[in-house]
PDB file of N, CA and C in Angstrom:
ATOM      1  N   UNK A   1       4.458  32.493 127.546  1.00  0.00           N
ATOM      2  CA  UNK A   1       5.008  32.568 128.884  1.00  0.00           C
ATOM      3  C   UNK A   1       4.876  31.237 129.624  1.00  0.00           C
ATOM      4  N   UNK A   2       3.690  30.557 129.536  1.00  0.00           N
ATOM      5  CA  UNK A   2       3.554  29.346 130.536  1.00  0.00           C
ATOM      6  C   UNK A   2       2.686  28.432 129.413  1.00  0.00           C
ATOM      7  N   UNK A   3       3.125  27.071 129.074  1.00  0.00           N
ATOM      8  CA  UNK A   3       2.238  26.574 128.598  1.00  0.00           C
ATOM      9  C   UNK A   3       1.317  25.137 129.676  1.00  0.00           C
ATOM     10  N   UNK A   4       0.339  24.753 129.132  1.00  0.00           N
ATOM     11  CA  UNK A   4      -0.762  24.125 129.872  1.00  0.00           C
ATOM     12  C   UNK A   4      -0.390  22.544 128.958  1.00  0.00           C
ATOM     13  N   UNK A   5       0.344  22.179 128.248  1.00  0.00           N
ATOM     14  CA  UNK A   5       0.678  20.801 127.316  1.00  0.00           C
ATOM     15  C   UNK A   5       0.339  19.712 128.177  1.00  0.00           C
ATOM     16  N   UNK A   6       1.546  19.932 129.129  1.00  0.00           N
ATOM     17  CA  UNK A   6       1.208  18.602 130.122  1.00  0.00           C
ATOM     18  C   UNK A   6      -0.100  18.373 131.113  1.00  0.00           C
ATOM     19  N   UNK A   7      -0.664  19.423 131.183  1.00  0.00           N
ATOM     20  CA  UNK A   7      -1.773  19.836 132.338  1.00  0.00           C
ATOM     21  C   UNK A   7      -2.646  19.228 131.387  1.00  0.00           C
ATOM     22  N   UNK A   8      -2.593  19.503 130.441  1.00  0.00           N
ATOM     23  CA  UNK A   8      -3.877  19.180 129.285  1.00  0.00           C
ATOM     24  C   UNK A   8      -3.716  17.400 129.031  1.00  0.00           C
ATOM     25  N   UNK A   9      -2.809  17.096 128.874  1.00  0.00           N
ATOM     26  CA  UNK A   9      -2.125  15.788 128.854  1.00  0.00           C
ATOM     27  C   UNK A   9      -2.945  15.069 129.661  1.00  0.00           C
ATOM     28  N   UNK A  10      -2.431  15.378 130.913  1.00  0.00           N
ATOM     29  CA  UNK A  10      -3.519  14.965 132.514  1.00  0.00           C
ATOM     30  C   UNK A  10      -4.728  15.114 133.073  1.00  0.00           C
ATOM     31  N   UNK A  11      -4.605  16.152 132.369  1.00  0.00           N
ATOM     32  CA  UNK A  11      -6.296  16.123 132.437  1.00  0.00           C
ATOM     33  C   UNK A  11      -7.122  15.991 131.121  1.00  0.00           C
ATOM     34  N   UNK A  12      -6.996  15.695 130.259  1.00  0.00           N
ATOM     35  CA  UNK A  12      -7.920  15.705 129.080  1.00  0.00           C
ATOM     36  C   UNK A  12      -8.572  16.507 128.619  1.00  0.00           C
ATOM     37  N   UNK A  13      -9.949  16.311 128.489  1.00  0.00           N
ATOM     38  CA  UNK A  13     -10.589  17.160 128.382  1.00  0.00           C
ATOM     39  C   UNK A  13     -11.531  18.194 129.369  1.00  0.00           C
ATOM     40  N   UNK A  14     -10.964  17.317 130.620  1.00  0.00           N
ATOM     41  CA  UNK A  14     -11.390  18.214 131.991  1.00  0.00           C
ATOM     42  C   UNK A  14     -11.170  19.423 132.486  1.00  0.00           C
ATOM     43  N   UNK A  15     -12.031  19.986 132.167  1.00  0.00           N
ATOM     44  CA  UNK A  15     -11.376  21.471 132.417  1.00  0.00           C
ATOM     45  C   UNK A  15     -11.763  22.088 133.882  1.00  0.00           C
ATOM     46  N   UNK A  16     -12.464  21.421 134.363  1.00  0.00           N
ATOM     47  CA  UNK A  16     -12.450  21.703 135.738  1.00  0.00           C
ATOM     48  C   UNK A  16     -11.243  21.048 136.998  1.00  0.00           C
ATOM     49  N   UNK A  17     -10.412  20.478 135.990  1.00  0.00           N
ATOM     50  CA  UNK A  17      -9.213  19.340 136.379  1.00  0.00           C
ATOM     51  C   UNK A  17      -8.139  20.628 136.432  1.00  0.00           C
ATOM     52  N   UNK A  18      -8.149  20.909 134.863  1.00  0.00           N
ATOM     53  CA  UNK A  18      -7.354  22.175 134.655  1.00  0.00           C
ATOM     54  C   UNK A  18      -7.097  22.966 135.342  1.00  0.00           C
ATOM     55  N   UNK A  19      -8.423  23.551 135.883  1.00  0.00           N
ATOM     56  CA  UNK A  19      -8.850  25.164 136.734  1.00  0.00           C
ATOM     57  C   UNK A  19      -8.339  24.829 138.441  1.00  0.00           C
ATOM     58  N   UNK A  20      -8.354  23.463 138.732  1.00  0.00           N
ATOM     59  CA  UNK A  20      -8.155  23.425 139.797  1.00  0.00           C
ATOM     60  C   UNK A  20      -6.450  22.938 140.154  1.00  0.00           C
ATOM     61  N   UNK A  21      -5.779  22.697 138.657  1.00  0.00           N
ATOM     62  CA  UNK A  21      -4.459  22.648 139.311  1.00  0.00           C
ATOM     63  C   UNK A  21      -3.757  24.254 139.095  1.00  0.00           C
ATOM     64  N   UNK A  22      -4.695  24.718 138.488  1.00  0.00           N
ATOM     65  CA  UNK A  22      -4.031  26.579 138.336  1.00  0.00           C
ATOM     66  C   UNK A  22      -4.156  27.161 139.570  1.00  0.00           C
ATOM     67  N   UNK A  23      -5.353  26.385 140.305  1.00  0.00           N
ATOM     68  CA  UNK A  23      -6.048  27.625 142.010  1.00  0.00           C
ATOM     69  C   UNK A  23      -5.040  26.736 142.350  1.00  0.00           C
ATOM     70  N   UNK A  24      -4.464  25.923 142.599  1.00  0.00           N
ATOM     71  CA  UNK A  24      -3.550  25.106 143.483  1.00  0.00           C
ATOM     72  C   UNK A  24      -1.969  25.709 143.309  1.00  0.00           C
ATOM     73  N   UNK A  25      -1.941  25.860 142.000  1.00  0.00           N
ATOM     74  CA  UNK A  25      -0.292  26.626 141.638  1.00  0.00           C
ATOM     75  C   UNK A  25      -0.291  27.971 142.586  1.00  0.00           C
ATOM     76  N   UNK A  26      -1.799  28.730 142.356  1.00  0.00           N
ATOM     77  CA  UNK A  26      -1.368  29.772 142.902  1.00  0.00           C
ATOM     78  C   UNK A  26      -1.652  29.655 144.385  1.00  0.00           C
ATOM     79  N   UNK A  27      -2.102  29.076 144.675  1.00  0.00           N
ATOM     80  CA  UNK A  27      -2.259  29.196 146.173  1.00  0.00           C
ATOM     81  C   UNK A  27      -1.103  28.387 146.756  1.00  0.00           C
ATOM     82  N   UNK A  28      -0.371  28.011 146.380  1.00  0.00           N
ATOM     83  CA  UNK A  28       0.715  26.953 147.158  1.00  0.00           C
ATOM     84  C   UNK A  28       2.209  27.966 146.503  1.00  0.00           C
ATOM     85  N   UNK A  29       1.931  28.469 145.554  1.00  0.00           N
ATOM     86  CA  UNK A  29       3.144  28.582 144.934  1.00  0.00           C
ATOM     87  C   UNK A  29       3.678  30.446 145.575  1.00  0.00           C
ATOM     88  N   UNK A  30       2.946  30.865 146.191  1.00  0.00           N
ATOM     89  CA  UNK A  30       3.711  32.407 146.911  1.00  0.00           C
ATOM     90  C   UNK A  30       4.090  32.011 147.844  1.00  0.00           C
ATOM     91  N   UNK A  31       3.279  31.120 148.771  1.00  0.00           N
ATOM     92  CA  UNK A  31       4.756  30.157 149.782  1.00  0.00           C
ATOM     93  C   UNK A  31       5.509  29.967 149.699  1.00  0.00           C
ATOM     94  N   UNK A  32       5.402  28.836 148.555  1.00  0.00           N
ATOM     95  CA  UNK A  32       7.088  28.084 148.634  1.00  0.00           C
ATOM     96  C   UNK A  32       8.057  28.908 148.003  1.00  0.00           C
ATOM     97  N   UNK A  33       7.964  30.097 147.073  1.00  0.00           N
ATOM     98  CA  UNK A  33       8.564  31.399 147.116  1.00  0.00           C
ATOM     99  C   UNK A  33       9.096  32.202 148.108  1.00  0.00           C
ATOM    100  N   UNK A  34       8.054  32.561 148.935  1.00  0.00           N
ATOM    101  CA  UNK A  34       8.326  32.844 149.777  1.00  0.00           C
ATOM    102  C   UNK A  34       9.099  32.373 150.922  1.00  0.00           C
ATOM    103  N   UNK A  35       9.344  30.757 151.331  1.00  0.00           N
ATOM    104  CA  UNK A  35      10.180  29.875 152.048  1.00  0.00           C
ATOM    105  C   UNK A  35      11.711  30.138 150.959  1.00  0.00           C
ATOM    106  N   UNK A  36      11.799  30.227 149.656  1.00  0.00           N
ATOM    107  CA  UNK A  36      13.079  30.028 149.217  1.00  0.00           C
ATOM    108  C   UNK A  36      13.699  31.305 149.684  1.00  0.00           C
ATOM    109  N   UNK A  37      12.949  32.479 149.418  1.00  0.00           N
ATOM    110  CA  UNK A  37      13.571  34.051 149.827  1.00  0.00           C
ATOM    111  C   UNK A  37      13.821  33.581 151.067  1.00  0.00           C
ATOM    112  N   UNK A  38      13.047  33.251 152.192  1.00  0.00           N
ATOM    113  CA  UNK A  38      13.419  33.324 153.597  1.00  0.00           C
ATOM    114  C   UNK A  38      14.664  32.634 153.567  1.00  0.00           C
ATOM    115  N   UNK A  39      14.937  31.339 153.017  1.00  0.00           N
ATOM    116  CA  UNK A  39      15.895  30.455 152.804  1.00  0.00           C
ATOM    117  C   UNK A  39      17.772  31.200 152.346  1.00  0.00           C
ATOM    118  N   UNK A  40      16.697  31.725 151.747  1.00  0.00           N
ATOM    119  CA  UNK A  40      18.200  32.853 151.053  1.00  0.00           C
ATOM    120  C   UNK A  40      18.695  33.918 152.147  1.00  0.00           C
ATOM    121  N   UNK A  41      17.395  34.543 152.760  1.00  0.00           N
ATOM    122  CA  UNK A  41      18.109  35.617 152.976  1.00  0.00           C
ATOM    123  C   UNK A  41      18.644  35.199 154.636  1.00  0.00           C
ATOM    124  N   UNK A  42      18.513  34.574 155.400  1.00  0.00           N
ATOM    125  CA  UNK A  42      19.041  33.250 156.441  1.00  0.00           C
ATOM    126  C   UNK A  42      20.187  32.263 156.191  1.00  0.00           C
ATOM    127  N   UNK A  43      20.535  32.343 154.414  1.00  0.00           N
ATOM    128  CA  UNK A  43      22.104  31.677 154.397  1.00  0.00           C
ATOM    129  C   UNK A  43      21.657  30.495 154.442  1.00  0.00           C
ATOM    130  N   UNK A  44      20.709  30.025 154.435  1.00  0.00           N
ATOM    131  CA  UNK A  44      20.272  28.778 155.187  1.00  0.00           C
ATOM    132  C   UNK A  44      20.653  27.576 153.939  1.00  0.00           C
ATOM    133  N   UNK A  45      21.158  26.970 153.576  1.00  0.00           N
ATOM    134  CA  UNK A  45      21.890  26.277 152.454  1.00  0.00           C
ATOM    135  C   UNK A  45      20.733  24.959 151.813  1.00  0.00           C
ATOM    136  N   UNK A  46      20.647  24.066 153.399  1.00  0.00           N
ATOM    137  CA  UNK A  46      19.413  22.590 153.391  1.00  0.00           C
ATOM    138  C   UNK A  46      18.139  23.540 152.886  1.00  0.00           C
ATOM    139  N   UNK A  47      17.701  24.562 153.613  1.00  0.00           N
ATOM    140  CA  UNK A  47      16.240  25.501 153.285  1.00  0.00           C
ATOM    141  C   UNK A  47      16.328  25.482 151.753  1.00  0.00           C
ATOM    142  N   UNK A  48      17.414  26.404 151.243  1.00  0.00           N
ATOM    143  CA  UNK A  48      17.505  26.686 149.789  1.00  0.00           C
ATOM    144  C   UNK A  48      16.873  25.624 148.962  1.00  0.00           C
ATOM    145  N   UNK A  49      17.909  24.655 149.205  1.00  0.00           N
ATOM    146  CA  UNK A  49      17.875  23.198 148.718  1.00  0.00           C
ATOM    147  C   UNK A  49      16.413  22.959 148.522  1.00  0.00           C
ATOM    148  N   UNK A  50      16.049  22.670 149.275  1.00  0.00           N
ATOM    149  CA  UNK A  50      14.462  22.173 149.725  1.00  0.00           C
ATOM    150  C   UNK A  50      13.649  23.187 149.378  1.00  0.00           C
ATOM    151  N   UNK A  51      13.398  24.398 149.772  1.00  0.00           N
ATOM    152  CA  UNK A  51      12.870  25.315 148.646  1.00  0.00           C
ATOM    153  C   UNK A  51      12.715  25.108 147.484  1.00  0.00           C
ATOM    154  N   UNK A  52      13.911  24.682 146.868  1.00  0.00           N
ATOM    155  CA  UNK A  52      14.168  25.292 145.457  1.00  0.00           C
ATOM    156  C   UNK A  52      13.725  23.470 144.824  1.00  0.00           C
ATOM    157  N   UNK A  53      13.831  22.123 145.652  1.00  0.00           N
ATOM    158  CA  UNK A  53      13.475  21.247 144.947  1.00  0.00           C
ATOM    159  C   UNK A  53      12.015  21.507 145.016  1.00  0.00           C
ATOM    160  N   UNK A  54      11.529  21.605 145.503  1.00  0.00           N
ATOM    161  CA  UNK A  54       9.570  21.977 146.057  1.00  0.00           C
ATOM    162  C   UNK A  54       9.168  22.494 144.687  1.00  0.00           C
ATOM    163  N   UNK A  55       9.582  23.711 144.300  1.00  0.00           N
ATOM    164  CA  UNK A  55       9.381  24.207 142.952  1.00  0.00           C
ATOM    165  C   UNK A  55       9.076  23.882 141.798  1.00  0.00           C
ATOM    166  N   UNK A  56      10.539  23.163 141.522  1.00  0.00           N
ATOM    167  CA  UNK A  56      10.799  22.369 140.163  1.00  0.00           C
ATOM    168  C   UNK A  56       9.733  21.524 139.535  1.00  0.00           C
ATOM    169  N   UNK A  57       8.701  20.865 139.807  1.00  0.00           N
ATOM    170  CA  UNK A  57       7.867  20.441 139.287  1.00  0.00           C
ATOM    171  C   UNK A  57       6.625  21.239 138.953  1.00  0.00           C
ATOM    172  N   UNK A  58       6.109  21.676 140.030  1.00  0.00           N
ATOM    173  CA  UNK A  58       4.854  22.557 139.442  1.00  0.00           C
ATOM    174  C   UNK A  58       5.710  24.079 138.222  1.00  0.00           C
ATOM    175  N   UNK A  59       6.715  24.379 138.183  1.00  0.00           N
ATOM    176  CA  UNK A  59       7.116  25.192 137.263  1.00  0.00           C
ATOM    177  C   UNK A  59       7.660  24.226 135.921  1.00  0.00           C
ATOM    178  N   UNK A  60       8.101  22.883 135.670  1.00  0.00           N
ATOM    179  CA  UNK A  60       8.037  21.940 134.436  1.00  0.00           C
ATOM    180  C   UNK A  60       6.243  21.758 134.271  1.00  0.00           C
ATOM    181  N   UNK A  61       5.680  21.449 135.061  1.00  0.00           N
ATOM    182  CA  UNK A  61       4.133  21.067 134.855  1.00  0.00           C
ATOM    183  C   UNK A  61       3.240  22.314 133.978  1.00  0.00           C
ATOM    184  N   UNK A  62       4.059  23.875 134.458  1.00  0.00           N
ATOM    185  CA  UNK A  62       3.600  24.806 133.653  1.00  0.00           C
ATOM    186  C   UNK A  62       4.309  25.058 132.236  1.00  0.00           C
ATOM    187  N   UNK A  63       5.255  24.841 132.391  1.00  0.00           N
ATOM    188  CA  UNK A  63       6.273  24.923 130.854  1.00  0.00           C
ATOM    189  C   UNK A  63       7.133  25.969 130.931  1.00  0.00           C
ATOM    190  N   UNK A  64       7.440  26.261 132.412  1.00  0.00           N
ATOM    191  CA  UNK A  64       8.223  27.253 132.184  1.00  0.00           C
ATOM    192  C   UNK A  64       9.603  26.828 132.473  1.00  0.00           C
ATOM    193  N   UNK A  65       9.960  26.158 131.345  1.00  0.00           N
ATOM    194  CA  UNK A  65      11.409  26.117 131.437  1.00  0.00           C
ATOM    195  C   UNK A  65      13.280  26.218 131.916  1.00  0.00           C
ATOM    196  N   UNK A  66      12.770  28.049 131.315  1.00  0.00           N
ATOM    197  CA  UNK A  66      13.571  28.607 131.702  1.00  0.00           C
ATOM    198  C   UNK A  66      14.124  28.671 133.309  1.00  0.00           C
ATOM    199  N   UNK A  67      13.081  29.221 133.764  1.00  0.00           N
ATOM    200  CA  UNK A  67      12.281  29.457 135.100  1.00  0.00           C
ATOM    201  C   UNK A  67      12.821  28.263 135.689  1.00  0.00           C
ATOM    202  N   UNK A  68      12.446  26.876 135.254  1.00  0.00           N
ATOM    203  CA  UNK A  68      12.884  25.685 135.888  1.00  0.00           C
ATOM    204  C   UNK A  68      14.171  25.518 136.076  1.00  0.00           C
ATOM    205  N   UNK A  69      14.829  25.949 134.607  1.00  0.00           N
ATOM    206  CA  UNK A  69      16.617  25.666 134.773  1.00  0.00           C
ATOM    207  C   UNK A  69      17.150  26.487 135.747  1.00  0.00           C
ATOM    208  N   UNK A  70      16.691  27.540 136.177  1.00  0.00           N
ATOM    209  CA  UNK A  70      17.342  28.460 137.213  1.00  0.00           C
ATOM    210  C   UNK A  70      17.301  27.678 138.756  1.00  0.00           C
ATOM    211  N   UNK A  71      16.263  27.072 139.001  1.00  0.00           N
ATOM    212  CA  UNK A  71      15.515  26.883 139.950  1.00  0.00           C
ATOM    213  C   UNK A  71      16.561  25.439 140.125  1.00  0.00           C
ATOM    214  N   UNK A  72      16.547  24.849 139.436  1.00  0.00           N
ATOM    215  CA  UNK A  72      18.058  23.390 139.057  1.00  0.00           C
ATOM    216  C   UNK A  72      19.210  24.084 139.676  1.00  0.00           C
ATOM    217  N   UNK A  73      19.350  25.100 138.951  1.00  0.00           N
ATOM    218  CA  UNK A  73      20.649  25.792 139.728  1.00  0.00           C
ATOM    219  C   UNK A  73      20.777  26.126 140.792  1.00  0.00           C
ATOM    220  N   UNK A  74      20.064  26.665 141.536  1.00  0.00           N
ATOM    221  CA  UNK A  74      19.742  27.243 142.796  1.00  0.00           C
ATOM    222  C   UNK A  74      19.446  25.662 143.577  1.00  0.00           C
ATOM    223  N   UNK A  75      18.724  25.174 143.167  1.00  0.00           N
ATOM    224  CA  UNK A  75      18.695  23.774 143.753  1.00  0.00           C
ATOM    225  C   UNK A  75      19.891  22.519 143.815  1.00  0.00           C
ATOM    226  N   UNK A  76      21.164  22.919 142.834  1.00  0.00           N
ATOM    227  CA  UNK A  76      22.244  22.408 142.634  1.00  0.00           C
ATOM    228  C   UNK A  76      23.110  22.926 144.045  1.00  0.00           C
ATOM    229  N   UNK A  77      23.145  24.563 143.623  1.00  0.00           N
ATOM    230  CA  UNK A  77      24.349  25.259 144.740  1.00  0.00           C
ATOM    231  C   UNK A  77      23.612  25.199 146.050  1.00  0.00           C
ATOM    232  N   UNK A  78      22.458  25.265 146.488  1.00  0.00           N
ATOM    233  CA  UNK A  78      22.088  24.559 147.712  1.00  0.00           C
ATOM    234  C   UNK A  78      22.230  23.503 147.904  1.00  0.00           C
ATOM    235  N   UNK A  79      22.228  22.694 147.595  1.00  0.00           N
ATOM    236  CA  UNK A  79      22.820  21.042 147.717  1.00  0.00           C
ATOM    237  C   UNK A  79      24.377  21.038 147.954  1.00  0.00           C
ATOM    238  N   UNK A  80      24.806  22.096 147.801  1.00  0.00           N
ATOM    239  CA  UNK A  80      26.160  21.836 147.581  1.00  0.00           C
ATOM    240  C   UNK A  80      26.909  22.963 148.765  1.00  0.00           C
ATOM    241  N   UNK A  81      26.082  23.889 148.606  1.00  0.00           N
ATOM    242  CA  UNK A  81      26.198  24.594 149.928  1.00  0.00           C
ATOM    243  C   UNK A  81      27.392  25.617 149.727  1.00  0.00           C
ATOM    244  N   UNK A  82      27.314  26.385 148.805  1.00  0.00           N
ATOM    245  CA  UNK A  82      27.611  27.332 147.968  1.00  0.00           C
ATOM    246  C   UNK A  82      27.230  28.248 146.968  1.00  0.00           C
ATOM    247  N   UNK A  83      27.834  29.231 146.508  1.00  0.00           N
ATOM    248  CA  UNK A  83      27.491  30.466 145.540  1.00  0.00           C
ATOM    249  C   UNK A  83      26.149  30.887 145.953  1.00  0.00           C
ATOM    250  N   UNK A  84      26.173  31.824 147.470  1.00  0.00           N
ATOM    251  CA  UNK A  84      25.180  32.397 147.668  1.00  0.00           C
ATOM    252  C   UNK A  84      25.069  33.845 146.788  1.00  0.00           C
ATOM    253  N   UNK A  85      25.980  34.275 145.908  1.00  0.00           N
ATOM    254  CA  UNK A  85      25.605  35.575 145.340  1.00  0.00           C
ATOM    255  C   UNK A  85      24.732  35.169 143.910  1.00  0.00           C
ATOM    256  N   UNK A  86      25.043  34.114 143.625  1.00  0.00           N
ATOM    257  CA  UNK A  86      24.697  33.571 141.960  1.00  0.00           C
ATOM    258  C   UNK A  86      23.464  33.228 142.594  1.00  0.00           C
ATOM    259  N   UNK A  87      23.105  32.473 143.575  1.00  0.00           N
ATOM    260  CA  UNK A  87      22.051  32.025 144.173  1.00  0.00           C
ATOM    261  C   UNK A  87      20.882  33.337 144.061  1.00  0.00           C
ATOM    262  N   UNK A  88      21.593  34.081 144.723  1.00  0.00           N
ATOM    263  CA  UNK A  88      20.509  35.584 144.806  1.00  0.00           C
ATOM    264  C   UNK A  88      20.483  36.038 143.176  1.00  0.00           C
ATOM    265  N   UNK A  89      21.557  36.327 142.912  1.00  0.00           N
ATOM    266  CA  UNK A  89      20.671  36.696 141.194  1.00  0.00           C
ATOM    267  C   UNK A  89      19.454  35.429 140.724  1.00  0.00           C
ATOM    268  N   UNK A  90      20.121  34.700 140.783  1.00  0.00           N
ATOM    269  CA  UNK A  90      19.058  34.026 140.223  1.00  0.00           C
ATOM    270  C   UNK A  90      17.451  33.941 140.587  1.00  0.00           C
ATOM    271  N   UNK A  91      17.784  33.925 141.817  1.00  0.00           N
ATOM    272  CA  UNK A  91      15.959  34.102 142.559  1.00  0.00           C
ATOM    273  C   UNK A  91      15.534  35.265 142.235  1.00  0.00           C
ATOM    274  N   UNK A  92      16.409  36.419 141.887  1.00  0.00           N
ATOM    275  CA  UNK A  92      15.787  37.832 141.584  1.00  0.00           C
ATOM    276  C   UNK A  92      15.127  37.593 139.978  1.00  0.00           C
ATOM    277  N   UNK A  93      15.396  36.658 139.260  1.00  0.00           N
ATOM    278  CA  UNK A  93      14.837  36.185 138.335  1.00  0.00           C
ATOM    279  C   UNK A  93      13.786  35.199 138.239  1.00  0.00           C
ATOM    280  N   UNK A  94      13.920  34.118 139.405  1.00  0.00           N
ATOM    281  CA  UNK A  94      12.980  33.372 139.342  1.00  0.00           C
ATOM    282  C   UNK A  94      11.599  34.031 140.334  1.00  0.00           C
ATOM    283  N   UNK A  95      11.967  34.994 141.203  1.00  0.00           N
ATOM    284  CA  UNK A  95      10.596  35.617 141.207  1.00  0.00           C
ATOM    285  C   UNK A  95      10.084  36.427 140.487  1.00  0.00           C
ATOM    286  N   UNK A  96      10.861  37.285 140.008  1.00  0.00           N
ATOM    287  CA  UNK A  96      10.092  37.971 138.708  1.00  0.00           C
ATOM    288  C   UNK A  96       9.301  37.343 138.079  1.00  0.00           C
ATOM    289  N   UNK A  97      10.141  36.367 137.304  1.00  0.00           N
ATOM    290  CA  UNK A  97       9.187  35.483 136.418  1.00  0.00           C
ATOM    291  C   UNK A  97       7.707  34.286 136.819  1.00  0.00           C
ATOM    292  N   UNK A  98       7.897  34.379 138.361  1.00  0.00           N
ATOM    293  CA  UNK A  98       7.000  33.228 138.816  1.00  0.00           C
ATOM    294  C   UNK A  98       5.765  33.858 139.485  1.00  0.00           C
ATOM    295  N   UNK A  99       6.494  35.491 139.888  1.00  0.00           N
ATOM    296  CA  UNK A  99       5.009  36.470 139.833  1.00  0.00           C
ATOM    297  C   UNK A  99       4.699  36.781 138.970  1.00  0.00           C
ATOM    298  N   UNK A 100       5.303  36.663 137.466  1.00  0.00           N
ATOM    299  CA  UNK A 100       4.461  37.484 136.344  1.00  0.00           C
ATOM    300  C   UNK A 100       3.789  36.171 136.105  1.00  0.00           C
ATOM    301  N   UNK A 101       4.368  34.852 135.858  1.00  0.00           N
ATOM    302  CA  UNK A 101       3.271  33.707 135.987  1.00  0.00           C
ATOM    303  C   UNK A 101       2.085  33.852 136.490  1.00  0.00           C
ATOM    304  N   UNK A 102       1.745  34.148 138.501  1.00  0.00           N
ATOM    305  CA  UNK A 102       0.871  34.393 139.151  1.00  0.00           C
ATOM    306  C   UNK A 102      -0.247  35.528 137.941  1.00  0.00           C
ATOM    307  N   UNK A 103       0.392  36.637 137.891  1.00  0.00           N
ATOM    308  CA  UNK A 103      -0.223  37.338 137.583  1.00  0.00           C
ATOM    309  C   UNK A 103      -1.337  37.279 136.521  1.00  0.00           C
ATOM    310  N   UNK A 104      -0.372  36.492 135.177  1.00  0.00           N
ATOM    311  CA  UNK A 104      -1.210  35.833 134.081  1.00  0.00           C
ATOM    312  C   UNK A 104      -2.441  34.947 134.370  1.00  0.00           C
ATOM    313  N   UNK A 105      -1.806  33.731 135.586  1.00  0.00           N
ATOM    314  CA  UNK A 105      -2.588  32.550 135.449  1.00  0.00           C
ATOM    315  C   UNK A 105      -4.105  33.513 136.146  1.00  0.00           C
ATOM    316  N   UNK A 106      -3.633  34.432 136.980  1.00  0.00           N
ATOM    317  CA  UNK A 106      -5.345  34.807 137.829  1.00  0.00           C
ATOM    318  C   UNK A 106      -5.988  35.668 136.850  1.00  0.00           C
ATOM    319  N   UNK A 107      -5.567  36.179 135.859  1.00  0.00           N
ATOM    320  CA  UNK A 107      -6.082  36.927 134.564  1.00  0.00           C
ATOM    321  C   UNK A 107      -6.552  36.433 133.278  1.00  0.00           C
ATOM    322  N   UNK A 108      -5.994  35.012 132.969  1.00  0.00           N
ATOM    323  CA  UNK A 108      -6.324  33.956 132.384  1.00  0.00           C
ATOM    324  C   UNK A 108      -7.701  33.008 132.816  1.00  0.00           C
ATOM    325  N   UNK A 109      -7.422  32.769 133.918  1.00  0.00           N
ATOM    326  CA  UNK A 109      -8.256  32.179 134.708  1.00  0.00           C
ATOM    327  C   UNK A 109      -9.619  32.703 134.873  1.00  0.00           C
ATOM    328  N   UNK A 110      -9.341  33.933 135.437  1.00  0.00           N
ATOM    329  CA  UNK A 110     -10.756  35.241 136.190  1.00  0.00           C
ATOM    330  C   UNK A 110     -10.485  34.693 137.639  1.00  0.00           C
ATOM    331  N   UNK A 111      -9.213  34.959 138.034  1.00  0.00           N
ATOM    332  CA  UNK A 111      -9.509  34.149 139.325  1.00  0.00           C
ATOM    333  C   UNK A 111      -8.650  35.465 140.218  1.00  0.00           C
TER     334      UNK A 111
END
């Protein structure tokens, strides 16, 4: 589901480096979720945008890919200031997948 490659990369063999960019994913990352939904459901096009660029890195930093390419998209048609219905499917996917993330990393963790 999420891999740690690059995290491990950056941090070495620090694993207290590790643990603290996972409490940071999750503590920053139901926000800026939460700002993209608000973003969406407000029409709000610049919000989307900006939402959805905020994302894109801490979800490549985890390996979730997929997750990321959606989040490109949604970050494309906000930039562009269009396809609010494709927009909404897609977030109905990228939160699914970015709470089942949450869910893992605090079960993984013990956190």
């Amino acid at each position: 589901m999420y891999k740690l490659d690059k995290i491990k990369d950056l941090a070495g063999d620090d694993h207290e480096f590790v643990n603290s960019i996972v409490q940071v994913f999750l503590e920053e990352t139901p926000a800026d979720l939460e700002s993209l939904t608000n973003a969406i459901s407000q029409e709000n096009y610049t919000a989307i945008y900006q939402s959805a660029h905020k994302m894109k890195p801490n979800l490549d930093l985890f390996g979730m890919e997929e997750t990321r390419q959606r989040i490109l998209q949604i970050e494309g048609m906000g930039k562009e200031g269009k396809n609010l219905n494709l927009i909404k499917e897609l977030h109905a996917q990228v939160s699914h997948e970015v709470n089942a993330l949450l869910l893992k990393l605090k079960a993984d963790f013990n956190l």
